[in-house]
Protein backbone atom coordinates (compact mmCIF):
# COMPACT_ATOMS: atom_id res chain seq x y z
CA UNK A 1 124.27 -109.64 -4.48
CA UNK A 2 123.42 -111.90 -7.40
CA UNK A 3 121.89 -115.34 -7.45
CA UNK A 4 124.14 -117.49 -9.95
CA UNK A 5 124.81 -120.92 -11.13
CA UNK A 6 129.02 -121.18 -10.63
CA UNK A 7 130.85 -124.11 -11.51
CA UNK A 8 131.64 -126.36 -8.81
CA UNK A 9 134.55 -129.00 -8.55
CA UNK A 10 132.50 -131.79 -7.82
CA UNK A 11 132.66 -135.06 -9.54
CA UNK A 12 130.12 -135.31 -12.00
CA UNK A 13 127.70 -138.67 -12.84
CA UNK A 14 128.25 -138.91 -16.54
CA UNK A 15 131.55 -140.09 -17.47
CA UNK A 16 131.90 -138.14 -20.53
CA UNK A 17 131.35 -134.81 -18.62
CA UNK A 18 133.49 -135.97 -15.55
CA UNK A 19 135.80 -133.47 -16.67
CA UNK A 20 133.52 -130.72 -16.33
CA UNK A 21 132.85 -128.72 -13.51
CA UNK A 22 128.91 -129.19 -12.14
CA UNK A 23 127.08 -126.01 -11.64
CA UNK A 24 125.81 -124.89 -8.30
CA UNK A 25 123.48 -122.25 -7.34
CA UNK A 26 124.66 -119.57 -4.95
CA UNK A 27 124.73 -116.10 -3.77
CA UNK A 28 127.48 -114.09 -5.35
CA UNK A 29 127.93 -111.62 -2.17
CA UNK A 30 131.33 -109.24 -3.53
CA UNK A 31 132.72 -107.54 -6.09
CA UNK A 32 134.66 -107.71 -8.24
CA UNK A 33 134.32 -111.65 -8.82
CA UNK A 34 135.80 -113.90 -11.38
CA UNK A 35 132.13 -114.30 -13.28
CA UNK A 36 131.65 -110.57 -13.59
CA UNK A 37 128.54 -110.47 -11.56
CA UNK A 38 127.19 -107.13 -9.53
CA UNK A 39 127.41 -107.61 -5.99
CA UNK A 40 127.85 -105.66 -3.18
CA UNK A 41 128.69 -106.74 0.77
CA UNK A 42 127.73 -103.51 2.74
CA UNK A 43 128.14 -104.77 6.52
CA UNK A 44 131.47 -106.72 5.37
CA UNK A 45 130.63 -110.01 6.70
CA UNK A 46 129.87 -112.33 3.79
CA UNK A 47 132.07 -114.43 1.66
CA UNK A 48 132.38 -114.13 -2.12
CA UNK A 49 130.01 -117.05 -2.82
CA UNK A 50 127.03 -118.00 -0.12
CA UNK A 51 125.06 -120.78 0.40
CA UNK A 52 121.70 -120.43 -1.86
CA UNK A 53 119.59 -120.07 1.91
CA UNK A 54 118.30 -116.64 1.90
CA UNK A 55 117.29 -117.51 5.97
CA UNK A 56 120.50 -118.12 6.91
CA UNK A 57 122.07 -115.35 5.28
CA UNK A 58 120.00 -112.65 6.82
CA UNK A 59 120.91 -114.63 9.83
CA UNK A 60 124.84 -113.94 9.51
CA UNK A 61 123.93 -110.41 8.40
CA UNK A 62 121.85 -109.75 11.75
CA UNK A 63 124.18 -111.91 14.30
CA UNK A 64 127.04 -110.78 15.98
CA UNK A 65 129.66 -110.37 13.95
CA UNK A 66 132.72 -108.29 13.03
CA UNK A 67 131.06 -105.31 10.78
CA UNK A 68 133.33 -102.57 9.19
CA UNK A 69 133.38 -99.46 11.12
CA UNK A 70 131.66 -96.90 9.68
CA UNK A 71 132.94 -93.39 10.68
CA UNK A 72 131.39 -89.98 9.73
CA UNK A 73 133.49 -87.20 9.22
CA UNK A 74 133.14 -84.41 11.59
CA UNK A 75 131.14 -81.04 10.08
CA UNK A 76 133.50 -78.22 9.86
CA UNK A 77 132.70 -74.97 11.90
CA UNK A 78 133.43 -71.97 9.34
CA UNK A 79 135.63 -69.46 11.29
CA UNK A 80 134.93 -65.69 12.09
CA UNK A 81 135.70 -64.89 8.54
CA UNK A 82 134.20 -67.23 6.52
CA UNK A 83 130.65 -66.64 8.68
CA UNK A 84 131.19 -62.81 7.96
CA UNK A 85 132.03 -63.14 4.49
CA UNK A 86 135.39 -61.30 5.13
């Protein structure tokens, strides 16, 4: 997760920069993204750009949720042969 400035689509105050995008700070949570950033979402619940409130992120990390299964593959049992080296 990176903390950013991204261009936003706001309108802007100055008239000869109305055409221009306004910056906003926020979390970049996935990857890849269009600004190139490092990011990772582990428990799958965050969009690509959050709200600059670290609080209330942990919050939707924490709270119920729909979370990516995570699934561990079973340990194989070596047969007869394998355990006797035969």
């Amino acid at each position: 997760m990176s903390m950013v400035r991204v261009p936003n689509v706001e309108e802007s105050d100055d008239e000869a920069q109305a055409h221009l995008p306004k910056p906003v700070r926020a979390f970049v949570c996935t990857a890849p993204n269009p600004w190139n950033y490092p990011a990772k979402d582990r428990a799958g619940q965050l969009e690509q750009i959050e709200k600059p409130h670290l609080g209330e992120l942990i919050a939707k990390l924490i709270g119920p949720g729909e979370r990516k299964p995570f699934a561990v593959p079973p340990l194989s049992t070596p047969t007869t042969t394998e355990a006797t080296g035969g």
